[in-house]
Protein backbone atom coordinates (compact mmCIF):
# COMPACT_ATOMS: atom_id res chain seq x y z
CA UNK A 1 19.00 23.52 -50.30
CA UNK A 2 16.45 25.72 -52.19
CA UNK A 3 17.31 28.82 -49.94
CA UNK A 4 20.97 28.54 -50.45
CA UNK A 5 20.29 27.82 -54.29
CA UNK A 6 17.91 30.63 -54.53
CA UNK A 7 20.94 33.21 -52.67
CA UNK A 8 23.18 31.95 -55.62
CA UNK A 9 20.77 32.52 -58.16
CA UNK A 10 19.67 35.68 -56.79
CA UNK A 11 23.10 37.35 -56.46
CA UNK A 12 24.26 36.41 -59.73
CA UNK A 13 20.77 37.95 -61.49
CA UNK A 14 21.00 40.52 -59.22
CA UNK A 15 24.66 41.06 -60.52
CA UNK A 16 24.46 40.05 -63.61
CA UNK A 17 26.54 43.84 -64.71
CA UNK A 18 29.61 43.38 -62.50
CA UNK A 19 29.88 39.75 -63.05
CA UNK A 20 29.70 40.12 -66.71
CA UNK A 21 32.52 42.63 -66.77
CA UNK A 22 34.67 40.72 -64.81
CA UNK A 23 34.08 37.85 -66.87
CA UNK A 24 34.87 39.84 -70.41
CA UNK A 25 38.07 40.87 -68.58
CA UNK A 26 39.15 37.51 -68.47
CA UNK A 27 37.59 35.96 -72.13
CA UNK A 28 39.43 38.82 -73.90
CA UNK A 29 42.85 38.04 -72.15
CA UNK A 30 41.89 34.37 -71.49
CA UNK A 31 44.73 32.07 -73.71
CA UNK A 32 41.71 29.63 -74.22
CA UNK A 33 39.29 32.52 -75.60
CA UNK A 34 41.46 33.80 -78.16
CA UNK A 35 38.48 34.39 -81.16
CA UNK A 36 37.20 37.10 -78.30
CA UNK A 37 40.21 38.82 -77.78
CA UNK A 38 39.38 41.02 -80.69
CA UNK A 39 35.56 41.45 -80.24
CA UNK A 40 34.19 44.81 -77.91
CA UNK A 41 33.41 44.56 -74.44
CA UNK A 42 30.03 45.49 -74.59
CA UNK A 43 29.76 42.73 -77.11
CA UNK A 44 30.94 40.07 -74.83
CA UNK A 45 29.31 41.62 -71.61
CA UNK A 46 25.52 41.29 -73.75
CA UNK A 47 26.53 37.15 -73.61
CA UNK A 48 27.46 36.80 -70.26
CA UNK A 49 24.39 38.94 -68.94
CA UNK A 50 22.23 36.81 -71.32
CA UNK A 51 23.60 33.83 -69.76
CA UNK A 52 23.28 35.54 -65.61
CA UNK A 53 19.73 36.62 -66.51
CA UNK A 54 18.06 33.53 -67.94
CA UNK A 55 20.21 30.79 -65.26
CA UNK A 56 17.39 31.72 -62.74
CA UNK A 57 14.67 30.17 -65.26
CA UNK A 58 16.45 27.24 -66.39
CA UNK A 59 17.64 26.68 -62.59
CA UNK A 60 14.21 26.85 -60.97
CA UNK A 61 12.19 25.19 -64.26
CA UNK A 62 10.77 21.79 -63.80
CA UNK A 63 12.11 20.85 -67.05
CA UNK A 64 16.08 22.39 -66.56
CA UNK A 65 17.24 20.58 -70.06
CA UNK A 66 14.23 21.66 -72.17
CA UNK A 67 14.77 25.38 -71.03
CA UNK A 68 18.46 24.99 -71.52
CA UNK A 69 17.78 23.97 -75.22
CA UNK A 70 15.51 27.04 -75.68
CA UNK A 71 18.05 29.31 -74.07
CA UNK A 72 21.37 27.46 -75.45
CA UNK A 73 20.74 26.51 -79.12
CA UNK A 74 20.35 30.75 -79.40
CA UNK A 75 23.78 30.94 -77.87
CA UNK A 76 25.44 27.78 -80.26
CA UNK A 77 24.10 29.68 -83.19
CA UNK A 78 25.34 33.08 -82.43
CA UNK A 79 28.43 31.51 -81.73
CA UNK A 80 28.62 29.99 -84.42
CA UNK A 81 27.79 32.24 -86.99
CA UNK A 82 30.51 34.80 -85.49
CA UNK A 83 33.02 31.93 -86.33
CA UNK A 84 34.09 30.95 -82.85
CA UNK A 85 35.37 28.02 -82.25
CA UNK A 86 33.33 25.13 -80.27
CA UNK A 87 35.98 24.57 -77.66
CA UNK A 88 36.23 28.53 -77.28
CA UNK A 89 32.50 28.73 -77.04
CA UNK A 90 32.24 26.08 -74.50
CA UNK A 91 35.28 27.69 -72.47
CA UNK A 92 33.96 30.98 -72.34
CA UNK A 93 30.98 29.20 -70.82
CA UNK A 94 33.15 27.30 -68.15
CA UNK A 95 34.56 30.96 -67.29
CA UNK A 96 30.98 31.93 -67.10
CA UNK A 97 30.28 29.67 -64.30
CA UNK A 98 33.32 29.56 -62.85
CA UNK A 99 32.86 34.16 -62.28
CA UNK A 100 29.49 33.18 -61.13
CA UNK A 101 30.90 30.89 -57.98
CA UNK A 102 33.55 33.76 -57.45
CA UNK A 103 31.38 36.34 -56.82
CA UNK A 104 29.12 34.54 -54.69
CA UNK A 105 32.41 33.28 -52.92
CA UNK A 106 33.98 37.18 -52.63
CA UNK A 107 30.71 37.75 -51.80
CA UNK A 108 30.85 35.17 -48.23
CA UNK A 109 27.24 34.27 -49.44
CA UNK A 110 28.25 30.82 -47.85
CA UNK A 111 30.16 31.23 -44.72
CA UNK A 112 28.33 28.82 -42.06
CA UNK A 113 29.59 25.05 -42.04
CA UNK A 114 25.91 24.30 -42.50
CA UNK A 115 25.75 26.56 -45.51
CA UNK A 116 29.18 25.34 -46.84
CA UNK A 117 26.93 21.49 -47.07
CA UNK A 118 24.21 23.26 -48.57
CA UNK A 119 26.31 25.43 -50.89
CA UNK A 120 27.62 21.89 -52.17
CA UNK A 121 24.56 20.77 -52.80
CA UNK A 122 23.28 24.06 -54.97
CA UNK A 123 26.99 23.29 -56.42
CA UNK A 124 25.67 19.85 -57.72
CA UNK A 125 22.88 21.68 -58.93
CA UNK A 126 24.29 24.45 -60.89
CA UNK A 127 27.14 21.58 -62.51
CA UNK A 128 23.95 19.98 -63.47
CA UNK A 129 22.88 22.91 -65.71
CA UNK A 130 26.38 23.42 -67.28
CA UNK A 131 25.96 19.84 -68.36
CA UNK A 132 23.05 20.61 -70.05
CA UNK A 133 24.34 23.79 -71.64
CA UNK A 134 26.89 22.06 -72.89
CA UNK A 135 25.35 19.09 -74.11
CA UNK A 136 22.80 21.68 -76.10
CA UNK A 137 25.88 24.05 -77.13
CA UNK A 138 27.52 20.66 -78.88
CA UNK A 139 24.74 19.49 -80.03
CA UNK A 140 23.82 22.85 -81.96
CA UNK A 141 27.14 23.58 -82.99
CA UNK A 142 26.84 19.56 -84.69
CA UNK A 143 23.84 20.26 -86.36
CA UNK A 144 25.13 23.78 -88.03
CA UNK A 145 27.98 22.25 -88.98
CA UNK A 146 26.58 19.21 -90.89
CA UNK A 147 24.11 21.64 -92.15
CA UNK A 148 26.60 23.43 -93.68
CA UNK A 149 28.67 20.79 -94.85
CA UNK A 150 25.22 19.60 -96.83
CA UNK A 151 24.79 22.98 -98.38
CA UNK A 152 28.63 22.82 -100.05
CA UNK A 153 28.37 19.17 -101.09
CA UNK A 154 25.02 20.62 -102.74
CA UNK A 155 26.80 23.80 -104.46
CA UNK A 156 29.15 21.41 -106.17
C-alpha cells in the first residue's frame, strides 16, 4: 500500500499549483463556499497549496493526528478570523480532498485491478487524515469561539 500511497502523495505535492487552481475555481463558484466567492484567487490558491504541501508530512508521520493539530489549528484560526463560516471552512476542505482524488484519477495513477485494491486502501488512509483535520478544524473553531464569547461577557 505504501507505494500506491506514496504515488498519491507525490502527485498531489508535486501538483500542488494546478490542483489548487482547480480547486479555487470551484470554492469561489461552489453554492456551499459562498464567504469565498468574494475573496482573490491567489488568496484561496495560498490555502489549498498549504494544505497539498504539508498532506505528505501529516500522511507519512508516525503521529498523523498530532501533525494534523500543528498544521490544522493554523488553518481553523485563519479561518476564523477572516469570518468564514465553520461549515464553509470544513467544505472547502472536503473540496480539497475531493480535487486531490480527481487529479490523481484524470491522472490514471491507478489503472491496474491490483492498484484499484491498493488505491482503496491509500483511500482509507487519506479519509483517515480528513477525519483528523476535521476533528482539529472543529475543535479550534470551538475554542475561538468560546474564547470570544468570554471576552464579551467580560466587556460588559
Amino acid at each position: 500500500m505504501k507505494a500506491f500511497t506514496a504515488k498519491l502523495v507525490d502527485l498531489t505535492q508535486k501538483n500542488a499549483e494546478t490542483i489548487a487552481r482547480q480547486w479555487a475555481k470551484d470554492v469561489k463558484t461552489n453554492e456551499k463556499t459562498y464567504t469565498y466567492h468574494e475573496e482573490s484567487e491567489e488568496k484561496i490558491i495560498r490555502q489549498a497549496k498549504y494544505f497539498y504541501n504539508n498532506f505528505q508530512m501529516m500522511f507519512f508521520n508516525e503521529s498523523p493526528y498530532e501533525q494534523a493539530k500543528e498544521v490544522f489549528e493554523k488553518y481553523a484560526e485563519e479561518r476564523y478570523r477572516e469570518g468564514v463560516p465553520l461549515h464553509e471552512a470544513l467544505y472547502a476542505l472536503i473540496l480539497m480532498r475531493r480535487h486531490m482524488w480527481l487529479y490523481a484519477e484524470f491522472q490514471s495513477l491507478f489503472n491496474v485491478e491490483v492498484e484499484h485494491r491498493q488505491a482503496v486502501e491509500s483511500l482509507s488512509r487519506t479519509i483517515l487524515m480528513f477525519d483528523y483535520i476535521m476533528y482539529v478544524v472543529t475543535r479550534q473553531y470551538w475554542k475561538l469561539m468560546k474564547l470570544e464569547c468570554q471576552a464579551k461577557e467580560n466587556t460588559r
